[in-house]
Protein backbone atom coordinates (compact mmCIF):
# COMPACT_ATOMS: atom_id res chain seq x y z
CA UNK A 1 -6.00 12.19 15.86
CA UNK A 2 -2.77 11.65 13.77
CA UNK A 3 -3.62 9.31 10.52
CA UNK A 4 -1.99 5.78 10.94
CA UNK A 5 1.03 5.31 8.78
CA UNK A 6 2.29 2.47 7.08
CA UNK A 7 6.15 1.19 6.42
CA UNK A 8 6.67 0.07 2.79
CA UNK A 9 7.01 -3.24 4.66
CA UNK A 10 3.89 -3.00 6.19
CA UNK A 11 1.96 -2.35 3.03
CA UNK A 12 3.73 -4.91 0.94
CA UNK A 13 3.04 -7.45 3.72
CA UNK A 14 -1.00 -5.89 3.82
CA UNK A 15 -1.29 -6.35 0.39
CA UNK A 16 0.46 -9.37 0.36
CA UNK A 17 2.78 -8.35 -2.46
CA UNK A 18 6.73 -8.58 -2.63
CA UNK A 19 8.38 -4.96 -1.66
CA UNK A 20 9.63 -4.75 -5.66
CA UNK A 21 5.51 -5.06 -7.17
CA UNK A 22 4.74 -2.33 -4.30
CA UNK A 23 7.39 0.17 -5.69
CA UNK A 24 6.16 -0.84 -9.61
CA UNK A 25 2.48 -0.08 -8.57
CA UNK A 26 2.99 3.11 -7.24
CA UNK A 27 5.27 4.15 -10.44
CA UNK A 28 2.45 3.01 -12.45
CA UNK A 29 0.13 4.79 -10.88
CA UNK A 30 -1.72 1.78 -9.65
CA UNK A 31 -1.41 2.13 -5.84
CA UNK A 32 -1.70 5.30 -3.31
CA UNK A 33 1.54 7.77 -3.38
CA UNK A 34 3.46 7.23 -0.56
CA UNK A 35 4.24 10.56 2.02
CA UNK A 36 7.92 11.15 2.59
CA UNK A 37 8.56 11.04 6.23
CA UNK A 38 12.31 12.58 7.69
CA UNK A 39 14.47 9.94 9.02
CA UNK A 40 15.41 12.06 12.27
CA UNK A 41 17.46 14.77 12.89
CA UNK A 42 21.44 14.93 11.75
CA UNK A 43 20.54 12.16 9.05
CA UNK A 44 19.56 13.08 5.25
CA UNK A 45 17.46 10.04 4.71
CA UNK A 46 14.46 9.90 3.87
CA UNK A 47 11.56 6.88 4.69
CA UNK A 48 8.22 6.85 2.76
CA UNK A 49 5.28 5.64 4.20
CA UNK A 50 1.24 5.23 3.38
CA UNK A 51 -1.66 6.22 5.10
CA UNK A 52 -3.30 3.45 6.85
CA UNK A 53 -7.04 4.64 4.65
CA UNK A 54 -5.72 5.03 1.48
CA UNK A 55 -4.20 1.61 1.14
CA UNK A 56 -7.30 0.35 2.78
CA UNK A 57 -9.75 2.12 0.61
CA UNK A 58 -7.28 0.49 -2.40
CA UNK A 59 -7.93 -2.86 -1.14
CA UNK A 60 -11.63 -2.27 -0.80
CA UNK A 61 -11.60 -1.31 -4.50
CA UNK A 62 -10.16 -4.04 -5.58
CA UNK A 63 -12.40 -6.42 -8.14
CA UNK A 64 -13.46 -9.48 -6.49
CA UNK A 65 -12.13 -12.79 -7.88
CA UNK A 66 -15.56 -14.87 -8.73
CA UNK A 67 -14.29 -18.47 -6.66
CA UNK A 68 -15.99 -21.38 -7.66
CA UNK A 69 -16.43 -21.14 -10.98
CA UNK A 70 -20.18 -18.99 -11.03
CA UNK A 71 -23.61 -19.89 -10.69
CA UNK A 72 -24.41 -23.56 -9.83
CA UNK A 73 -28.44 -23.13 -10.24
């Protein structure tokens, strides 16, 4: 089965970020490489896209934010 691919749309919208902090993660080295995709033949485009489990994985990574203030004991 083909691996499910994500528009840099998509993953800004995933990762609820704006499509500008995507781009700066990944040039930081802070998010998943994109794959370059061809736009379709007779065009010289090109379209990036991630893969569905490597963004996922990145979110699963992610430190969780300790809400509430701690321990109430």
């Amino acid at each position: 089965m083909a691996p499910s691919l994500l528009t840099a749309d998509d993953t800004s919208k995933l990762i609820t970020v704006s499509r500008r902090t995507l781009d700066r993660l990944v040039n930081e080295g802070r998010f998943p490489q994109p794959i370059t995709l061809p736009c379709g033949r007779g065009t010289r485009g090109r379209r990036l896209a991630w893969r569905r489990e490597d963004v996922e994985t990145w979110i699963a990574q992610l430190p969780t934010a300790n809400v509430g203030g701690g321990d109430r004991g």
